[in-house]
N, C-alpha and C. Protein backbone atom coordinates (compact mmCIF):
# COMPACT_ATOMS: atom_id res chain seq x y z
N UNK A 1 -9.71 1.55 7.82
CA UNK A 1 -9.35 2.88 7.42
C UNK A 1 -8.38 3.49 8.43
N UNK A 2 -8.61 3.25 9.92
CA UNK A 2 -7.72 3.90 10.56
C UNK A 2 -6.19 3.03 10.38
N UNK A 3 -6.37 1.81 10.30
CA UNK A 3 -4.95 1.02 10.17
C UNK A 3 -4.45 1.95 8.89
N UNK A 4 -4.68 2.00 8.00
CA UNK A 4 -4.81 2.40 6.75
C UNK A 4 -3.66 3.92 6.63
N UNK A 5 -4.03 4.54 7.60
CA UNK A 5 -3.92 6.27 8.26
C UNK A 5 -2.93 6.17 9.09
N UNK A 6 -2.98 5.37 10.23
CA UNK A 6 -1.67 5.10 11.10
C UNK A 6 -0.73 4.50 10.19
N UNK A 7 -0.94 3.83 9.58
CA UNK A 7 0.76 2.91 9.05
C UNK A 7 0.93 3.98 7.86
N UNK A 8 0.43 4.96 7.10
CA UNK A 8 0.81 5.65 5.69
C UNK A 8 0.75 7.32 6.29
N UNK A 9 0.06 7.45 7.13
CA UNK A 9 -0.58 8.96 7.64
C UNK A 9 -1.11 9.89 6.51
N UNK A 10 -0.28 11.35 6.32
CA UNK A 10 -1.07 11.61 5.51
C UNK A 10 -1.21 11.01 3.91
N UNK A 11 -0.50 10.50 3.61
CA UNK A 11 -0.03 9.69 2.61
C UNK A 11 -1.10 8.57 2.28
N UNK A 12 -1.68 8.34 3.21
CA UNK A 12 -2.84 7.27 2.95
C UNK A 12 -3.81 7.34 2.21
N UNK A 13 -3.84 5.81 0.89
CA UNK A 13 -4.29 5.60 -0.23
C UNK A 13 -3.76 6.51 -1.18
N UNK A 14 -2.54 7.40 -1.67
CA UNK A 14 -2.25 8.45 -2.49
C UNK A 14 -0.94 7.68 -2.48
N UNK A 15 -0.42 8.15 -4.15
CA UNK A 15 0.87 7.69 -4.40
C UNK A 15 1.69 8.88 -4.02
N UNK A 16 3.03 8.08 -3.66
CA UNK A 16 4.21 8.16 -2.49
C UNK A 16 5.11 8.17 -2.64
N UNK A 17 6.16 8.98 -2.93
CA UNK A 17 7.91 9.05 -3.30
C UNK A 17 8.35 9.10 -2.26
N UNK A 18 9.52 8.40 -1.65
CA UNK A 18 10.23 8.64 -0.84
C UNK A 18 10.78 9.95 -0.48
N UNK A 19 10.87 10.30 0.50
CA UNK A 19 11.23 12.03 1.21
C UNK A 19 9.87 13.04 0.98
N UNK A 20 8.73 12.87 -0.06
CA UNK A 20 7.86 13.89 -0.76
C UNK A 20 7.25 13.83 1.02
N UNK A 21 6.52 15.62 0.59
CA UNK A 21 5.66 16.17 1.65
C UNK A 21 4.73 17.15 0.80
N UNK A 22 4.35 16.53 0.03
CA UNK A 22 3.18 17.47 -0.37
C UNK A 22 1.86 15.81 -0.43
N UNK A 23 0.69 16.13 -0.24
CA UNK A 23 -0.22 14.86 -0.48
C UNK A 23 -0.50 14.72 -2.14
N UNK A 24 -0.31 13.48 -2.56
CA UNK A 24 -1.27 13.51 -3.94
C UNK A 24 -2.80 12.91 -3.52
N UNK A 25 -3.04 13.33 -4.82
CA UNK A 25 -4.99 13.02 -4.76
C UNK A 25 -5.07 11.58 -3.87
N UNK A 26 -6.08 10.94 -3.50
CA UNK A 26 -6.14 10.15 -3.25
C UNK A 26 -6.65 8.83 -4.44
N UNK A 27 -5.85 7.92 -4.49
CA UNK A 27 -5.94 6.95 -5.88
C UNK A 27 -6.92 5.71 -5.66
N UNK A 28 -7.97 5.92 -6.41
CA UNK A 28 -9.25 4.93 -5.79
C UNK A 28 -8.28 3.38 -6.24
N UNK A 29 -7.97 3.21 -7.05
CA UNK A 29 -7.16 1.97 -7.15
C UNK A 29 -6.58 1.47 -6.00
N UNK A 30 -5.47 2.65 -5.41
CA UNK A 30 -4.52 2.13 -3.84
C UNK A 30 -5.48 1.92 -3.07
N UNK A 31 -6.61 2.81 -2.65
CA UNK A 31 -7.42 2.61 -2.06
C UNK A 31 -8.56 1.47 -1.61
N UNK A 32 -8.46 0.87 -2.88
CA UNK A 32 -9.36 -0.68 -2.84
C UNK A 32 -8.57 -1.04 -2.57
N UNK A 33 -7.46 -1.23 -3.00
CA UNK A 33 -6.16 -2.65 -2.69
C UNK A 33 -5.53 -2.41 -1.28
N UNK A 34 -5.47 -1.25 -1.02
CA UNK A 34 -5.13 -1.08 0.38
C UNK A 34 -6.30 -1.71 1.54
N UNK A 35 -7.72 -1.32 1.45
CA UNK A 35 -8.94 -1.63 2.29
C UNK A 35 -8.84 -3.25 2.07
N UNK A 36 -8.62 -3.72 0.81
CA UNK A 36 -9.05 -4.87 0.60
C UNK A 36 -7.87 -6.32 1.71
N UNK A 37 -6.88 -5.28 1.82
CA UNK A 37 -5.42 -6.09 2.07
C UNK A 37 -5.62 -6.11 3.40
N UNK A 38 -6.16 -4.52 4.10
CA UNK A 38 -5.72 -4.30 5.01
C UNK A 38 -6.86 -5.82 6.05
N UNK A 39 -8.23 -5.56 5.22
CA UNK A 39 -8.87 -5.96 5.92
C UNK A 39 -9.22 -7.93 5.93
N UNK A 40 -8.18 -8.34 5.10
CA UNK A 40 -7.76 -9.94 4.96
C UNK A 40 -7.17 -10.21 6.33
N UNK A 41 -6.18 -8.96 7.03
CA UNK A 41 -4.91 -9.20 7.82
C UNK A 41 -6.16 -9.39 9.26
N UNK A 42 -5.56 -9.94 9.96
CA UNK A 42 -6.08 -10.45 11.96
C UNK A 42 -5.47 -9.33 12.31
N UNK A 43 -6.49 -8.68 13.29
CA UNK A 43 -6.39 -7.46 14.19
C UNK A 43 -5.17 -7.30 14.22
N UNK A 44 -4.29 -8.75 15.18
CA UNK A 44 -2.67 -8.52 15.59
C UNK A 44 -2.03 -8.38 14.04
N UNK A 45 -2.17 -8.32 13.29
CA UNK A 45 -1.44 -7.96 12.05
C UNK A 45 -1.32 -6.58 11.62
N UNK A 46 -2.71 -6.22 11.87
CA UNK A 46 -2.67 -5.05 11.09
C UNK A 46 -2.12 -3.70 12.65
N UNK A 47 -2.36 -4.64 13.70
CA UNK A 47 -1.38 -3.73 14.83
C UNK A 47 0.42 -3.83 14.66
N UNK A 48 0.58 -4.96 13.84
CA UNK A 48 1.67 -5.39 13.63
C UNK A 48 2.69 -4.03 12.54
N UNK A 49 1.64 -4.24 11.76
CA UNK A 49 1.57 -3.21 10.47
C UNK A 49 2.31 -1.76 10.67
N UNK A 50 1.21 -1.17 11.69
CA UNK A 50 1.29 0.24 12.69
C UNK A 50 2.42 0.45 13.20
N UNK A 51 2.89 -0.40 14.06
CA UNK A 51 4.62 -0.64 14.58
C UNK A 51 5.68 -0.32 13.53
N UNK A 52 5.51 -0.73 12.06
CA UNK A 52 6.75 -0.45 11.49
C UNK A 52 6.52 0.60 10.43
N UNK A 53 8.12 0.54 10.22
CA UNK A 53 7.99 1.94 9.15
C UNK A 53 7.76 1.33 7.63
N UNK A 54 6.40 1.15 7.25
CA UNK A 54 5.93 0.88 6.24
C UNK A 54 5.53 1.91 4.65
N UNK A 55 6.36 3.02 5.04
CA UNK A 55 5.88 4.28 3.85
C UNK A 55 7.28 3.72 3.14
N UNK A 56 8.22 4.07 3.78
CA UNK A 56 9.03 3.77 3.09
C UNK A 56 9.44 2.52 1.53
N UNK A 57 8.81 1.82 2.87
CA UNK A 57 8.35 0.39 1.37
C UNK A 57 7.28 0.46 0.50
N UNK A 58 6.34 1.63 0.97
CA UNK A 58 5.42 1.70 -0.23
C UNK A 58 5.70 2.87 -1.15
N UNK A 59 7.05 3.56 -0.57
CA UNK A 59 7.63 4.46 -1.91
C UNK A 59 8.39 3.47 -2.53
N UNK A 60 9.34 2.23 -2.01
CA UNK A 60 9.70 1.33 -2.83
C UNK A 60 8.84 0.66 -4.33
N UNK A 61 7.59 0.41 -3.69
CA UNK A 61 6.60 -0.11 -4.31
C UNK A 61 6.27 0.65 -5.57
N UNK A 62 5.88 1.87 -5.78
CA UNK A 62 6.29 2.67 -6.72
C UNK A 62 7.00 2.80 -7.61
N UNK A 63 8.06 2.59 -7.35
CA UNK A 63 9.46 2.72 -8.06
C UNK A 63 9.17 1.23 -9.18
N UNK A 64 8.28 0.33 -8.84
CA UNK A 64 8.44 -0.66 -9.85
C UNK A 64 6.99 0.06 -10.67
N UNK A 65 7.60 0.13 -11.87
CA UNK A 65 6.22 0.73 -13.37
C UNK A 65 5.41 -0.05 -13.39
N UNK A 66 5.63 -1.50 -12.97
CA UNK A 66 4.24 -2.28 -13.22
C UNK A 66 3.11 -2.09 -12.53
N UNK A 67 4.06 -1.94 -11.22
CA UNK A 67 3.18 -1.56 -10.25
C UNK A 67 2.12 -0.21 -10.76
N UNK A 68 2.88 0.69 -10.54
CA UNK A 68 2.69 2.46 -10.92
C UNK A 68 1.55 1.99 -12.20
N UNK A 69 1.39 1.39 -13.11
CA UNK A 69 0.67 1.76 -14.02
C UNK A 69 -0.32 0.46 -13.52
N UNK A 70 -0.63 -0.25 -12.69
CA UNK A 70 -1.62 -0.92 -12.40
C UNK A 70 -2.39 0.37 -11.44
N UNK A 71 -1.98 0.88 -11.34
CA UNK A 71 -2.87 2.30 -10.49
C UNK A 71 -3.06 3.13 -11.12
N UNK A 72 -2.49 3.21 -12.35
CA UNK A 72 -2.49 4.34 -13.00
C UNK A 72 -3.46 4.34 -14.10
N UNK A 73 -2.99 3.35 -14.31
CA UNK A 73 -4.16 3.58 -16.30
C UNK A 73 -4.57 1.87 -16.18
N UNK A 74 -5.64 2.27 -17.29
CA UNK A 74 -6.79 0.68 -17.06
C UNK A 74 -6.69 0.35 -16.19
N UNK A 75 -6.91 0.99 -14.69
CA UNK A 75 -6.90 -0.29 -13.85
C UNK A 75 -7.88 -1.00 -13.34
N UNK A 76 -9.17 -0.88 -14.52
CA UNK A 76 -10.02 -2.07 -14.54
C UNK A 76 -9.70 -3.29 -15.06
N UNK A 77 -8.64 -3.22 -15.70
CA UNK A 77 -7.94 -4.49 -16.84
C UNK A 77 -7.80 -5.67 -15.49
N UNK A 78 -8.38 -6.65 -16.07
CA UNK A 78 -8.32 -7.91 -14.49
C UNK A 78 -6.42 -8.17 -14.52
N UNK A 79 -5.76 -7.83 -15.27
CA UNK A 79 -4.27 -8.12 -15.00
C UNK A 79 -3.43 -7.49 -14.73
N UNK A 80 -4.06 -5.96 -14.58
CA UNK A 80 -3.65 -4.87 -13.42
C UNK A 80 -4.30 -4.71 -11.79
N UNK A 81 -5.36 -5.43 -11.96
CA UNK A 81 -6.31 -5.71 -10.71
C UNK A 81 -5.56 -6.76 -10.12
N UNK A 82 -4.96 -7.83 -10.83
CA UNK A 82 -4.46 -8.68 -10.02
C UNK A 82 -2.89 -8.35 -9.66
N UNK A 83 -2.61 -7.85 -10.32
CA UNK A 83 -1.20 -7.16 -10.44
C UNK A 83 -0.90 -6.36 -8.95
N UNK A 84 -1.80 -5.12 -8.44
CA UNK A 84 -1.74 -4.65 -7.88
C UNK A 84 -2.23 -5.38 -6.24
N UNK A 85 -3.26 -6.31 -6.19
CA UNK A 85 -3.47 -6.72 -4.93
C UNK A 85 -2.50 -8.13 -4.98
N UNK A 86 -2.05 -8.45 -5.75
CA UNK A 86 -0.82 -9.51 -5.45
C UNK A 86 0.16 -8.44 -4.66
N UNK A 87 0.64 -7.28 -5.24
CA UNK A 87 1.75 -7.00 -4.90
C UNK A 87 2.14 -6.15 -3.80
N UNK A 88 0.75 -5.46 -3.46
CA UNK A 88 0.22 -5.19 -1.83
C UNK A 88 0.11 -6.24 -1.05
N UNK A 89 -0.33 -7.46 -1.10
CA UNK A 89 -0.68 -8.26 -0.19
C UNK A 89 0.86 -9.10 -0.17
N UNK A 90 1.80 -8.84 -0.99
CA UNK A 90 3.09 -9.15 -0.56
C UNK A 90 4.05 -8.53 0.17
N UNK A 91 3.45 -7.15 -0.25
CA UNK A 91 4.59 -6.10 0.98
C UNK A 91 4.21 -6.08 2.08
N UNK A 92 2.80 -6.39 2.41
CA UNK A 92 2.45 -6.78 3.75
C UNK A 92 3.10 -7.80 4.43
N UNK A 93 2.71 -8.85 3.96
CA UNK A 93 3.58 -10.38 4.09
C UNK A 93 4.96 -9.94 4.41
N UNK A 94 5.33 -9.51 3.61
CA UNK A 94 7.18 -9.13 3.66
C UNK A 94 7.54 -8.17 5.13
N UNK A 95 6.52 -6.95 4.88
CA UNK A 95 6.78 -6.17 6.62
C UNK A 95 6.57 -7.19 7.50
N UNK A 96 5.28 -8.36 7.61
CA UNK A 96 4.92 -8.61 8.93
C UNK A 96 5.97 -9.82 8.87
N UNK A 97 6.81 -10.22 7.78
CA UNK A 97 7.59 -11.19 7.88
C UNK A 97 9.19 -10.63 8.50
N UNK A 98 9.29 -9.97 8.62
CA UNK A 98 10.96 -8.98 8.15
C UNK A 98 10.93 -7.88 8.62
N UNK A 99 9.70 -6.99 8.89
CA UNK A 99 9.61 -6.07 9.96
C UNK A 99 10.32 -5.79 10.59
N UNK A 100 11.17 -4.41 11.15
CA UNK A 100 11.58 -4.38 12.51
C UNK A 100 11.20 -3.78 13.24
N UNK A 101 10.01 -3.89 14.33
CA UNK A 101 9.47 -2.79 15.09
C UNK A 101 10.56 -1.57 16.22
């Protein structure tokens, strides 16, 4: 949870537009897929995580509808469940791959 808070701040687990400063609700969907991702990653990863500017890519993340509506609606459907922790556990991969601290 604190990795979670440091790499998104107030933004953490709530969906995210690039430049926005107001908080949205917090989205129990991001929220599993975020805990679930965060906590696959080795300590040095998720310190890895913290180092970069990672909001930005998760307002990217947004911007794709598949994404957005695997959080959004049914997202008990197992092919929005998988939808969404595939595609978190790739932007991770991708920061800790491509990162620039």
């Amino acid at each position: 949870m604190t990795a979670a808070q440091t790499i998104s701040g107030v933004h953490a687990f709530r969906k995210y537009h690039s430049g926005q400063q107001r908080k949205s609700p917090i989205n129990k969907a991001l929220f599993e897929t975020i805990a679930v991702n965060l906590a696959g990653l080795a300590p040095e990863q998720r310190d890895r995580l913290r180092q970069l500017d990672a909001l930005d890519a998760f307002a990217d993340l947004m911007e794709d509808t598949e994404f957005e509506r695997s959080i959004s609606v049914a997202t008990g459907d197992p092919k929005k469940v998988r939808k969404r922790f595939e595609a978190v556990q790739e932007l991770f991969e991708d920061l800790l791959d491509h990162g620039d601290a």
